[in-house]
PDB file of N, CA and C in Angstrom:
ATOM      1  N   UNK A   1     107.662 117.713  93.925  1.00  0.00           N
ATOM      2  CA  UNK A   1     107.766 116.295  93.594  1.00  0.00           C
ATOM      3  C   UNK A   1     108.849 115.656  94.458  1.00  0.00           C
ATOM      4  N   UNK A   2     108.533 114.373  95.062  1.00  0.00           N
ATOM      5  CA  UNK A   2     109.270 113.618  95.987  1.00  0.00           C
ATOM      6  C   UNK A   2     110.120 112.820  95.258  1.00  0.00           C
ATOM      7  N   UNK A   3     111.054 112.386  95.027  1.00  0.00           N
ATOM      8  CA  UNK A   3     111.901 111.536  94.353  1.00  0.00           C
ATOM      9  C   UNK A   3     112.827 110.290  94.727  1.00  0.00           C
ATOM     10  N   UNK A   4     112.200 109.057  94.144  1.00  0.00           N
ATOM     11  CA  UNK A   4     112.986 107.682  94.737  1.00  0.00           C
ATOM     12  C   UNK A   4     113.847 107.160  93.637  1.00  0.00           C
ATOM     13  N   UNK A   5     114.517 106.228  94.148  1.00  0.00           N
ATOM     14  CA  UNK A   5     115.111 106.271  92.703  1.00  0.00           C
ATOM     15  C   UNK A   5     115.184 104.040  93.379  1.00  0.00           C
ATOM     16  N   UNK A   6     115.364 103.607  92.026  1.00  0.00           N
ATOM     17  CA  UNK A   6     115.366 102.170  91.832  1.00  0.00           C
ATOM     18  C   UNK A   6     116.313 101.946  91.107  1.00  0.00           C
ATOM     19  N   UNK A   7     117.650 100.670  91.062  1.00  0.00           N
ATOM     20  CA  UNK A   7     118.196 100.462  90.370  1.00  0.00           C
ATOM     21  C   UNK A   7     117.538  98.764  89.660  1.00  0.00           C
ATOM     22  N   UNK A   8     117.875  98.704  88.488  1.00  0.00           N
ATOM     23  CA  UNK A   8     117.523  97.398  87.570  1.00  0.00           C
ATOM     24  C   UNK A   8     118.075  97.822  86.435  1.00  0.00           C
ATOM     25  N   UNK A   9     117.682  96.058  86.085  1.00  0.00           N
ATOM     26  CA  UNK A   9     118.518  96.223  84.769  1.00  0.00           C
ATOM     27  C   UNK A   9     118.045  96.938  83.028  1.00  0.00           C
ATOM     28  N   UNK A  10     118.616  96.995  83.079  1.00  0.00           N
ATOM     29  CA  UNK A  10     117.947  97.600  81.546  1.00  0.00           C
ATOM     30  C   UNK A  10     117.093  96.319  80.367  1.00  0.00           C
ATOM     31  N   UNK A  11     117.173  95.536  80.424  1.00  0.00           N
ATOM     32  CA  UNK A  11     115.869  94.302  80.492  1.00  0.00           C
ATOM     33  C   UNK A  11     114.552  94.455  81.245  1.00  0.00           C
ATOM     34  N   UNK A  12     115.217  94.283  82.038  1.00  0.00           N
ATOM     35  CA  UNK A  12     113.780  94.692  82.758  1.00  0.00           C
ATOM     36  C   UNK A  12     113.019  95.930  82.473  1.00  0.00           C
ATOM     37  N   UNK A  13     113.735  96.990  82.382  1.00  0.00           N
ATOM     38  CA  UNK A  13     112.934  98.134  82.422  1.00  0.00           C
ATOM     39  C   UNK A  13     112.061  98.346  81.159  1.00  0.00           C
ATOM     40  N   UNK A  14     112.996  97.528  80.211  1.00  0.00           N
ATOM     41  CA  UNK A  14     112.246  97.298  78.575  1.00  0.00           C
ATOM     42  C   UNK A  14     111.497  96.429  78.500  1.00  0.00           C
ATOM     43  N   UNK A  15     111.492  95.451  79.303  1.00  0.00           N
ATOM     44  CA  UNK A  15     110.270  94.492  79.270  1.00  0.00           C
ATOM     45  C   UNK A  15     109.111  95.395  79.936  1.00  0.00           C
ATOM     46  N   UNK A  16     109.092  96.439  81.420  1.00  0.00           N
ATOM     47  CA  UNK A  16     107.698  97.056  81.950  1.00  0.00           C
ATOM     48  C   UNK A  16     107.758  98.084  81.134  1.00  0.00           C
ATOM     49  N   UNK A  17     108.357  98.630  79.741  1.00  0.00           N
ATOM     50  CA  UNK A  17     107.656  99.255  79.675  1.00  0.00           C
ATOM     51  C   UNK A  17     106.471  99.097  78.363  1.00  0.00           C
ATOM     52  N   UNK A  18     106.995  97.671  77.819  1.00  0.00           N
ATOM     53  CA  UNK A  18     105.846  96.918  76.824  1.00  0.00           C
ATOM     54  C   UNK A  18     104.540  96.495  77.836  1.00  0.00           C
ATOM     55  N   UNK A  19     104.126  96.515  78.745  1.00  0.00           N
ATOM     56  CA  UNK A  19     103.187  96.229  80.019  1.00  0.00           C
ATOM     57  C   UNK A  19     102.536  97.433  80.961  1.00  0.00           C
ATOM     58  N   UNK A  20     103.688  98.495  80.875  1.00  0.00           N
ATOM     59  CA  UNK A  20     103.254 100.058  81.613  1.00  0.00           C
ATOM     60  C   UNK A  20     103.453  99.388  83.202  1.00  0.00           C
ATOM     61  N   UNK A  21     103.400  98.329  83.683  1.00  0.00           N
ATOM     62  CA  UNK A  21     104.094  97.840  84.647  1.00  0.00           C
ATOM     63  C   UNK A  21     105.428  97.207  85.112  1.00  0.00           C
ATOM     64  N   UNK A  22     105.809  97.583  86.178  1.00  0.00           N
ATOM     65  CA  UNK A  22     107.026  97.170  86.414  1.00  0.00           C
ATOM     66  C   UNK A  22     106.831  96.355  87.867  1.00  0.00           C
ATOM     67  N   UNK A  23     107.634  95.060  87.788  1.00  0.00           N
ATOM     68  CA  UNK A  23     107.555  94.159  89.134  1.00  0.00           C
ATOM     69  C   UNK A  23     108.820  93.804  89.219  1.00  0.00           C
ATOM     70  N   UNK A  24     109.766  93.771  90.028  1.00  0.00           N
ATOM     71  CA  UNK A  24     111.487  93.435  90.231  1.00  0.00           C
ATOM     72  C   UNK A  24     110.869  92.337  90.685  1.00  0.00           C
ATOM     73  N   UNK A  25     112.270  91.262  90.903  1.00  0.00           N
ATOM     74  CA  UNK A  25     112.426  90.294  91.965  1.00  0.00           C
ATOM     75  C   UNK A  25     111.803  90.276  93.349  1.00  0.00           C
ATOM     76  N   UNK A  26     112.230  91.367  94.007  1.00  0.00           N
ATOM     77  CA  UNK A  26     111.664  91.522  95.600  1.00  0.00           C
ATOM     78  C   UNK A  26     110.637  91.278  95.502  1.00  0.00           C
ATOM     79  N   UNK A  27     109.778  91.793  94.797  1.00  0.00           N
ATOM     80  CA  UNK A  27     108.286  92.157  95.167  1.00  0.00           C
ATOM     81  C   UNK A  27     107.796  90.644  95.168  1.00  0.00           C
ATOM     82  N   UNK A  28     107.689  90.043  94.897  1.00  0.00           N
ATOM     83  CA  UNK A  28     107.623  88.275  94.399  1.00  0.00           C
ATOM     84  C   UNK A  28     108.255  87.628  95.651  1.00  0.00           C
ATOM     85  N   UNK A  29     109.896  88.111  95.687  1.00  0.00           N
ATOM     86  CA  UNK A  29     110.276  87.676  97.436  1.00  0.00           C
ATOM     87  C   UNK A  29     109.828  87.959  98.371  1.00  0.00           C
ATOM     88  N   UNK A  30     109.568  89.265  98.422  1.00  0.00           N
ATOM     89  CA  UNK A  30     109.718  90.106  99.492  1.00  0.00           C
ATOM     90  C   UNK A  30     108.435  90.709  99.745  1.00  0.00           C
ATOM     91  N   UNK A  31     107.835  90.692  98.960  1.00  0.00           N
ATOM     92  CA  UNK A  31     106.439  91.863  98.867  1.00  0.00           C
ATOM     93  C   UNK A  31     106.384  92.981  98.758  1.00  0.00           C
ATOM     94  N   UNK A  32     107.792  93.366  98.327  1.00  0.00           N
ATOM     95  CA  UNK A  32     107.452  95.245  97.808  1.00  0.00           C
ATOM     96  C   UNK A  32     108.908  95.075  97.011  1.00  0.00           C
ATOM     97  N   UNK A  33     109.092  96.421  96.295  1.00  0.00           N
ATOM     98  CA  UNK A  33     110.432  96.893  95.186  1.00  0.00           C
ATOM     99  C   UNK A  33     110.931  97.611  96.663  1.00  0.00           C
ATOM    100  N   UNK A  34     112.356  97.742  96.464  1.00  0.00           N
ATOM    101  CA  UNK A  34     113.570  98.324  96.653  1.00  0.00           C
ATOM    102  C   UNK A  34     113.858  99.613  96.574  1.00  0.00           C
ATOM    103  N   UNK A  35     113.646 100.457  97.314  1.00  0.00           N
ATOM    104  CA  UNK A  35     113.754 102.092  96.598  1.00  0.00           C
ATOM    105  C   UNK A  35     115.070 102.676  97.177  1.00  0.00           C
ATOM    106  N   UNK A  36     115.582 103.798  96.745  1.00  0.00           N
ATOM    107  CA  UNK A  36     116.876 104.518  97.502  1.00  0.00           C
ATOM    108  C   UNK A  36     116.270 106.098  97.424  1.00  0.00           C
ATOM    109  N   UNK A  37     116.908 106.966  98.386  1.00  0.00           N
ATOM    110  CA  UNK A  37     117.224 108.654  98.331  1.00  0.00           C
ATOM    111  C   UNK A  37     117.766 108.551  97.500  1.00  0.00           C
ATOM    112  N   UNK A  38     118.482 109.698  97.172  1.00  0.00           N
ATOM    113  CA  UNK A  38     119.065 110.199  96.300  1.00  0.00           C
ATOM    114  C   UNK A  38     120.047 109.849  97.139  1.00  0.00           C
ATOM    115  N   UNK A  39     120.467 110.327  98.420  1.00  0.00           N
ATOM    116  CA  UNK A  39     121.707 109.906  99.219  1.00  0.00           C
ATOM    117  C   UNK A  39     122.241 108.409  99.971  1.00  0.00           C
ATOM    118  N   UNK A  40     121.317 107.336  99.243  1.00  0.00           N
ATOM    119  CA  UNK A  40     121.205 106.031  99.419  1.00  0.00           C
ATOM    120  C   UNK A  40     122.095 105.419  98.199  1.00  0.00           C
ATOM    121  N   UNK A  41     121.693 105.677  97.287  1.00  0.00           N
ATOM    122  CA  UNK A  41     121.582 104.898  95.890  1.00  0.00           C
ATOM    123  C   UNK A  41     123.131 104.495  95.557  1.00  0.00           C
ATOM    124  N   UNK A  42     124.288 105.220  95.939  1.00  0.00           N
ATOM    125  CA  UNK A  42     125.357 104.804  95.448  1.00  0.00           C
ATOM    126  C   UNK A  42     126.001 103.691  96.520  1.00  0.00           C
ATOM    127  N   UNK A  43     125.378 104.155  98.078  1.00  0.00           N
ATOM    128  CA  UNK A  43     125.744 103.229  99.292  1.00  0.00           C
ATOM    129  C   UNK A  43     125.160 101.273  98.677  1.00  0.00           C
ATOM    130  N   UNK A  44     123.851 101.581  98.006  1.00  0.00           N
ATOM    131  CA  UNK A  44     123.508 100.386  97.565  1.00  0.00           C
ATOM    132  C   UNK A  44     123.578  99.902  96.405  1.00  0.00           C
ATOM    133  N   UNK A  45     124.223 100.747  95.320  1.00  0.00           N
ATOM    134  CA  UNK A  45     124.761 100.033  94.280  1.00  0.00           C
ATOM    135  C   UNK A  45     126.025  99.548  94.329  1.00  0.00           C
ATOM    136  N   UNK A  46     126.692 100.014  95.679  1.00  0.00           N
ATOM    137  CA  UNK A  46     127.835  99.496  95.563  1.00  0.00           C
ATOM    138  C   UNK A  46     127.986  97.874  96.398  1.00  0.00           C
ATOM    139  N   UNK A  47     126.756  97.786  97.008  1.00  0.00           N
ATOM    140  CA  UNK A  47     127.128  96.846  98.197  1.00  0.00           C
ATOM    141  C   UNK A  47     126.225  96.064  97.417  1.00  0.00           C
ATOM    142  N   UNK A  48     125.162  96.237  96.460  1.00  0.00           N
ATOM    143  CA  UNK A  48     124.440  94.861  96.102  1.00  0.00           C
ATOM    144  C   UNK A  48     124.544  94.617  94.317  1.00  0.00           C
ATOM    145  N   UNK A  49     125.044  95.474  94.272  1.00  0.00           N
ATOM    146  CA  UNK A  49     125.576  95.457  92.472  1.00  0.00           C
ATOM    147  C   UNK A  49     126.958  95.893  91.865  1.00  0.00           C
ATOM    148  N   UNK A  50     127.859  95.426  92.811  1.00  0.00           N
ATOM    149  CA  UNK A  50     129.243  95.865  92.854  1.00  0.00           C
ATOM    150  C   UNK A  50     129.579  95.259  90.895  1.00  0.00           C
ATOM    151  N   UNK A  51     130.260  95.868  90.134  1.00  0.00           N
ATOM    152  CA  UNK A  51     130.796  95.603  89.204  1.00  0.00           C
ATOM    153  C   UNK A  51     129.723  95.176  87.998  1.00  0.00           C
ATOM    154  N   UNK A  52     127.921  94.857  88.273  1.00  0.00           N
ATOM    155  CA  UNK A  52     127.299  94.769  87.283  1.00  0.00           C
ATOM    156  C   UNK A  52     127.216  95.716  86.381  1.00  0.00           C
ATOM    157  N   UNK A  53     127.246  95.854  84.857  1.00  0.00           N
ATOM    158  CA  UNK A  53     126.825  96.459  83.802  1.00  0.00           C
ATOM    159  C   UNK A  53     125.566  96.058  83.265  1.00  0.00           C
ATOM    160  N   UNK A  54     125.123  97.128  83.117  1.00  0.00           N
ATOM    161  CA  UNK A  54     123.579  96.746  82.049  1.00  0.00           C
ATOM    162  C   UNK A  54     122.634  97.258  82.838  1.00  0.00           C
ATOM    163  N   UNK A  55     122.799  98.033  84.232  1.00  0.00           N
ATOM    164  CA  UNK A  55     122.054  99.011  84.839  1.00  0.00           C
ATOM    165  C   UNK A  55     121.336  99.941  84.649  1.00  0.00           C
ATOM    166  N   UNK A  56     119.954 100.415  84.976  1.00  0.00           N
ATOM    167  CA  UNK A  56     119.669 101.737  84.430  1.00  0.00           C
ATOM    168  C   UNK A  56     118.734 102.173  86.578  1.00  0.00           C
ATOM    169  N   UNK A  57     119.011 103.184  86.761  1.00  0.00           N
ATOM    170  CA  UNK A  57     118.253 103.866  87.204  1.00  0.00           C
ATOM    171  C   UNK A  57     117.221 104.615  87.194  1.00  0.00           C
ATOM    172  N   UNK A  58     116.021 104.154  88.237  1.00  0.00           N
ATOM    173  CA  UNK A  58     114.728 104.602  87.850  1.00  0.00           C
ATOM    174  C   UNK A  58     114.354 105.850  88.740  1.00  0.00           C
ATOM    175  N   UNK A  59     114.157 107.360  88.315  1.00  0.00           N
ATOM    176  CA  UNK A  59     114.015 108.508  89.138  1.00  0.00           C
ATOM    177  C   UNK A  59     112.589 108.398  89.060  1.00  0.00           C
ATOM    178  N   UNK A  60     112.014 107.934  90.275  1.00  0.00           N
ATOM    179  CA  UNK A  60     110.204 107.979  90.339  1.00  0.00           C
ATOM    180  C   UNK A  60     110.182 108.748  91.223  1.00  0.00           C
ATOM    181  N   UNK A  61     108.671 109.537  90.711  1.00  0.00           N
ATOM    182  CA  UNK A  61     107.851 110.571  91.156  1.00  0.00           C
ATOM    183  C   UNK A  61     107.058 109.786  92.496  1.00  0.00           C
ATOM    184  N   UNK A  62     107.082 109.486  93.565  1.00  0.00           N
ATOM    185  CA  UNK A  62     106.823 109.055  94.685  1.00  0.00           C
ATOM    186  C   UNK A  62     105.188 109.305  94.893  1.00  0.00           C
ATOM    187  N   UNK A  63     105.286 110.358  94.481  1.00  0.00           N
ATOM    188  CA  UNK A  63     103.177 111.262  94.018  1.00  0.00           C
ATOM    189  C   UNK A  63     102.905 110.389  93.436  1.00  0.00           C
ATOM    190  N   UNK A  64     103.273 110.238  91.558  1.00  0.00           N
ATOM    191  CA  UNK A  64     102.549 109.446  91.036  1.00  0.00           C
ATOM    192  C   UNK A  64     102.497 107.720  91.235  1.00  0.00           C
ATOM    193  N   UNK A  65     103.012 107.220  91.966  1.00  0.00           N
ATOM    194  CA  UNK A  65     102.995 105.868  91.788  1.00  0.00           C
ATOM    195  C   UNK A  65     101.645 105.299  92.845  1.00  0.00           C
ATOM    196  N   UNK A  66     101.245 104.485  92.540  1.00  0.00           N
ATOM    197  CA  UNK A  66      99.838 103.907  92.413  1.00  0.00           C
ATOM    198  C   UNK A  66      99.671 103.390  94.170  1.00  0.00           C
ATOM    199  N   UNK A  67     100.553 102.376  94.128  1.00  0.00           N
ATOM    200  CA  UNK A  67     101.048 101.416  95.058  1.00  0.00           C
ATOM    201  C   UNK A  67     101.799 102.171  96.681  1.00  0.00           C
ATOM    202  N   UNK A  68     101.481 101.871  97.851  1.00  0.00           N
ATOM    203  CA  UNK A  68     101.568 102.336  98.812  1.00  0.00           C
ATOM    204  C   UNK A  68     102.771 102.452  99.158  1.00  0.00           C
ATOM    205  N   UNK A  69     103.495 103.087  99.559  1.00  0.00           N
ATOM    206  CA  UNK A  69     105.323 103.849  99.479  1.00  0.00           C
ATOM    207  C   UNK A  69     105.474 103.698 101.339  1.00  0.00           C
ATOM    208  N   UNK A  70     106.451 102.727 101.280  1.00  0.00           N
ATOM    209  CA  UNK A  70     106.734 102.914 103.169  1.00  0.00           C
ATOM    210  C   UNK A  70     108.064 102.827 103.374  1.00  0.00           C
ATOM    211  N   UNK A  71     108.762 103.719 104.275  1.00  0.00           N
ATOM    212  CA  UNK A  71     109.905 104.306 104.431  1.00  0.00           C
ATOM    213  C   UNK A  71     110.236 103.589 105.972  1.00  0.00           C
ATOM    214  N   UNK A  72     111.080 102.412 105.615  1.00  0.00           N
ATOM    215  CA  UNK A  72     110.926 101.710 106.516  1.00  0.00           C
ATOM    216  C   UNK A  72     112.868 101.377 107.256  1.00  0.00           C
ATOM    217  N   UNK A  73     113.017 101.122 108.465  1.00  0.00           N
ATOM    218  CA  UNK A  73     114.532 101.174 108.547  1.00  0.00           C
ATOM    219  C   UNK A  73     114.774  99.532 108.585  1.00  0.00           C
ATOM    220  N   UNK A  74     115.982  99.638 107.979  1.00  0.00           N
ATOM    221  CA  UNK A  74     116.960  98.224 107.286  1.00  0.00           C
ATOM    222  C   UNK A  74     117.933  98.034 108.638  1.00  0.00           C
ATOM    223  N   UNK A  75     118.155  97.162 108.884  1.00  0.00           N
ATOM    224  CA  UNK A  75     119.470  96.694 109.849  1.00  0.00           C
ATOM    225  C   UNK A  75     119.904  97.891 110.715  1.00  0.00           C
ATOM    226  N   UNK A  76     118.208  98.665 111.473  1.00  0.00           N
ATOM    227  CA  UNK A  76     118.455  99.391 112.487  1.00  0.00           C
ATOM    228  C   UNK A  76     119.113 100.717 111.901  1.00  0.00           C
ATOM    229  N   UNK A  77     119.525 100.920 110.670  1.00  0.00           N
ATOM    230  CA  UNK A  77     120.415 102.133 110.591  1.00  0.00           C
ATOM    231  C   UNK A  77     119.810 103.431 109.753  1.00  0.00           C
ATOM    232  N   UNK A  78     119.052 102.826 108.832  1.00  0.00           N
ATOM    233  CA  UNK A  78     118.489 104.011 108.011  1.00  0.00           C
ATOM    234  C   UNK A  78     117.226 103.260 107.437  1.00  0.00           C
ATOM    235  N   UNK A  79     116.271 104.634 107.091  1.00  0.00           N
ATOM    236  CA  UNK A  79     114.943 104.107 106.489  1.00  0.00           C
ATOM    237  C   UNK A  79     115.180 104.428 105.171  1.00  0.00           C
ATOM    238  N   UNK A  80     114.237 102.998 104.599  1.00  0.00           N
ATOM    239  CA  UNK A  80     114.550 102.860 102.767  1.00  0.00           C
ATOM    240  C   UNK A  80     113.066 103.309 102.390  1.00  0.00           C
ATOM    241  N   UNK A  81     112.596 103.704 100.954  1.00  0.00           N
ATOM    242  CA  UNK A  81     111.673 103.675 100.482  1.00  0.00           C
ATOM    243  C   UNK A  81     111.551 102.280 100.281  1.00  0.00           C
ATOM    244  N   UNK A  82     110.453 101.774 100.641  1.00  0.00           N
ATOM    245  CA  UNK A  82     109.774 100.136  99.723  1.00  0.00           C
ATOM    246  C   UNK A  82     108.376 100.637  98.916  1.00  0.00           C
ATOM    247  N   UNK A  83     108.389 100.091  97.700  1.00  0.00           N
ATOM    248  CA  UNK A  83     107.007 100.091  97.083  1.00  0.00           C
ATOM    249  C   UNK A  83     106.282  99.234  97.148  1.00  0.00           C
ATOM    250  N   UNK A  84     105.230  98.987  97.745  1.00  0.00           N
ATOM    251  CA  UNK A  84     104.666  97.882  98.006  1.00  0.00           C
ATOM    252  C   UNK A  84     102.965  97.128  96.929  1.00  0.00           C
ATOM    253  N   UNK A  85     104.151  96.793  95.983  1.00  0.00           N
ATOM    254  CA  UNK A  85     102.996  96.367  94.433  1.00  0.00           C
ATOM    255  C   UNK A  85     103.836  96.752  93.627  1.00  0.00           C
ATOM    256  N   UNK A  86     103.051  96.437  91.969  1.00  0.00           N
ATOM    257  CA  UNK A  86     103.694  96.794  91.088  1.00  0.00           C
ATOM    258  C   UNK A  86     103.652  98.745  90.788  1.00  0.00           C
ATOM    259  N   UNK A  87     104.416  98.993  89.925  1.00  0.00           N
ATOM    260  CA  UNK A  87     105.389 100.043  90.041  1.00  0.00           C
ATOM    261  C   UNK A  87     104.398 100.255  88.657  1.00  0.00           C
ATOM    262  N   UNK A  88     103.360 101.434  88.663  1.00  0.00           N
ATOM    263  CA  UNK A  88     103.280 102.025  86.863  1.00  0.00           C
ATOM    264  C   UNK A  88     104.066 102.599  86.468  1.00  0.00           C
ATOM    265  N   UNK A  89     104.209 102.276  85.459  1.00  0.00           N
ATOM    266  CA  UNK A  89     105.298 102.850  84.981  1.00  0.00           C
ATOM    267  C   UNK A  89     105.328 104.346  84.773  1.00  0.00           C
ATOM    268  N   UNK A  90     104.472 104.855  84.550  1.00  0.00           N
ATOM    269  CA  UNK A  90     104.153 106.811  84.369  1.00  0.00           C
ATOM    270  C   UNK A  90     104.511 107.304  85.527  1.00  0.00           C
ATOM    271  N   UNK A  91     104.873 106.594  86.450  1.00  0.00           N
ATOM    272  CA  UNK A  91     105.299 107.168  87.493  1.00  0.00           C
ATOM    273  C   UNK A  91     107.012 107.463  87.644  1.00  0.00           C
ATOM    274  N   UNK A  92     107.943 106.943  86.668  1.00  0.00           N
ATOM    275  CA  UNK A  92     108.980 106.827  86.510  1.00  0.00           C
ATOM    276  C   UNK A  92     108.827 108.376  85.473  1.00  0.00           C
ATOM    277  N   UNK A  93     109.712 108.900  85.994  1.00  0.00           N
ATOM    278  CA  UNK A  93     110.209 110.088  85.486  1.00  0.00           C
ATOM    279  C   UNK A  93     111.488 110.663  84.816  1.00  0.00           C
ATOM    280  N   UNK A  94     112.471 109.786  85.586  1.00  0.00           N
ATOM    281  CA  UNK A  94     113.940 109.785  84.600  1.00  0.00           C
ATOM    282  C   UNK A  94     114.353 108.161  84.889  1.00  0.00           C
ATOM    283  N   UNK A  95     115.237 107.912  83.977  1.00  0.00           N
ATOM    284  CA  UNK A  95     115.749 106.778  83.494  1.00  0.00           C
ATOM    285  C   UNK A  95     117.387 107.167  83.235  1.00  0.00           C
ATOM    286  N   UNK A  96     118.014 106.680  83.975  1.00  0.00           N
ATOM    287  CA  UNK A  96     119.695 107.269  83.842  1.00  0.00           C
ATOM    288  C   UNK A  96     120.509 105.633  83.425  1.00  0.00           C
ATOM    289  N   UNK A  97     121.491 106.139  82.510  1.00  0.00           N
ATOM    290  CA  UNK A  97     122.063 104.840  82.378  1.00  0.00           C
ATOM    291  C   UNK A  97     123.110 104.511  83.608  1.00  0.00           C
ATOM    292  N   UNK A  98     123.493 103.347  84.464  1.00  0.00           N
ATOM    293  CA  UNK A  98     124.086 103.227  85.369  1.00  0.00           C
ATOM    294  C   UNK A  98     125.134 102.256  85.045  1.00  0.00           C
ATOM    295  N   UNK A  99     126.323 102.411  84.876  1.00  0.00           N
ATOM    296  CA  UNK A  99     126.825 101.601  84.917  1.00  0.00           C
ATOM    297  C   UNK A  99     128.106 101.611  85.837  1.00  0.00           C
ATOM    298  N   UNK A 100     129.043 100.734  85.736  1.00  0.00           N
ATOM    299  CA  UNK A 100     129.881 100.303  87.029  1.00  0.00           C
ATOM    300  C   UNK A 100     131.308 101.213  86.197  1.00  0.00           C
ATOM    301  N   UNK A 101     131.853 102.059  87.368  1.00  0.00           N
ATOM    302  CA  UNK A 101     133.415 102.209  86.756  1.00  0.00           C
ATOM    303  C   UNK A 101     134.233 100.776  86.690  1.00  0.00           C
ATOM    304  N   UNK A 102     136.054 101.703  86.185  1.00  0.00           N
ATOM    305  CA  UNK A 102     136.707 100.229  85.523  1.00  0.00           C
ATOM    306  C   UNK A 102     137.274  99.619  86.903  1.00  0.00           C
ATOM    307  N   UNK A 103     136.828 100.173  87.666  1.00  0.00           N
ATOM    308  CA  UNK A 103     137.239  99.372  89.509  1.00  0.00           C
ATOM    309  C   UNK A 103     136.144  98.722  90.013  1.00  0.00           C
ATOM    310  N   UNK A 104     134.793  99.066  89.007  1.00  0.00           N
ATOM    311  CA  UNK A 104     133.396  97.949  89.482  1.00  0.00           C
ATOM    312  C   UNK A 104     132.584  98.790  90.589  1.00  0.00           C
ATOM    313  N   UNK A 105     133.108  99.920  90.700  1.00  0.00           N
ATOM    314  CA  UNK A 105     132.359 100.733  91.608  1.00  0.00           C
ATOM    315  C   UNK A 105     131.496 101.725  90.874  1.00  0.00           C
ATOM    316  N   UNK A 106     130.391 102.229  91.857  1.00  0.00           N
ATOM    317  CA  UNK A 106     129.419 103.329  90.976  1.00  0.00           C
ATOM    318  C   UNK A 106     129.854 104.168  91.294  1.00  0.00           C
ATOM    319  N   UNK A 107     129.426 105.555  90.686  1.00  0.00           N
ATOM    320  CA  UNK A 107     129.487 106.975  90.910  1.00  0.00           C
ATOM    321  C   UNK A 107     127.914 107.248  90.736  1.00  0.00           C
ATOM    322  N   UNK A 108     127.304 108.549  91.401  1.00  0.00           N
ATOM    323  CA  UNK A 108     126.473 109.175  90.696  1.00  0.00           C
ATOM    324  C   UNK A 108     126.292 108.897  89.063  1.00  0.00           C
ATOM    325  N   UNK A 109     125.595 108.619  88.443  1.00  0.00           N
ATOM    326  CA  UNK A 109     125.464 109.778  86.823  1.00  0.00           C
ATOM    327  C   UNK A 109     125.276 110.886  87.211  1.00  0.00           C
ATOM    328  N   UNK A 110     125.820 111.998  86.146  1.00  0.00           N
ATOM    329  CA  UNK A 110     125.982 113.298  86.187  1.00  0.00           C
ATOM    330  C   UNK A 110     124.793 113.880  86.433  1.00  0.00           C
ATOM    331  N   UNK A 111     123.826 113.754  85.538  1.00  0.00           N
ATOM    332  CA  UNK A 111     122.029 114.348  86.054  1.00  0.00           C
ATOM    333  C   UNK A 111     121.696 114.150  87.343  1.00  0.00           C
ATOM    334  N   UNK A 112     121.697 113.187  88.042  1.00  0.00           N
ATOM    335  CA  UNK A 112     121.915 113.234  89.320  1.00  0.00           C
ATOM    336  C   UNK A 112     122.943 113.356  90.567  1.00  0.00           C
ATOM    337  N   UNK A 113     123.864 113.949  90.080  1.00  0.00           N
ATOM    338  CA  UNK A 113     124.681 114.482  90.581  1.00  0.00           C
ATOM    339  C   UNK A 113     124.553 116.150  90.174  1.00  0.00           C
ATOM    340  N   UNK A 114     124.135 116.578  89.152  1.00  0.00           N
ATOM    341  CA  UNK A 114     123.986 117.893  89.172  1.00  0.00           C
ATOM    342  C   UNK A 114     122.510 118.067  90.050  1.00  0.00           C
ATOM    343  N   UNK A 115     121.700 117.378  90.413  1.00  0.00           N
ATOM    344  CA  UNK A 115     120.643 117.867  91.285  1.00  0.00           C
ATOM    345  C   UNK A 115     121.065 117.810  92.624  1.00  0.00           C
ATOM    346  N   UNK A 116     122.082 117.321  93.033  1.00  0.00           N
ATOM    347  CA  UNK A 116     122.353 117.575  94.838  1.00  0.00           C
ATOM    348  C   UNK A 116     123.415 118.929  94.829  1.00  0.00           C
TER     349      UNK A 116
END
């Protein structure tokens, strides 16, 4: 199993999962969701969600999701997962609570930090 991971808020994730779909912001802007590595995710929670609470992280199964997955590079430096459509939700496999330390910065959660 391939593994992406998505950060949002914990609203949201409770609203897709009364729907079994999930659609962020981007996809509406942008035309696809936001994905990270495992070795991405703290580089971009820190630079686009510095100090938010009410986070949860989404560990998706990259297999199961419906919608076409392209690993594409950002500002020349590294390639991101994008999902391009809505996100079923059965394809989400862990759900970690994320929230900001008391300096507003992330860490890993521990479950994903015990998998690297």
């Amino acid at each position: 199993m391939s593994r992406i991971w998505h950060i949002t808020t914990r609203q949201q994730w409770e609203q897709a999962q009364l729907t079994q779909i999930y659609r962020s912001d981007s996809l509406e802007s942008e035309g696809f969701i936001h994905c990270s590595t495992p070795q991405q995710v703290i580089k971009v929670a820190n630079t686009l969600f510095l100090g938010q609470p009410g986070l949860v992280l989404l560990g998706i199964d990259s297999e199961k999701v419906q919608a076409e997955i392209r690993y594409e590079e950002v500002e020349c430096t590294e390639r991101f997962p994008h999902i391009y459509g809505s996100l079923n939700t059965e394809a989400v496999v862990e759900v970690l609570d994320f929230e900001p330390g008391v300096n507003g910065q992330f860490e890993l959660p521990k479950p994903m930090a015990d998998m690297s």
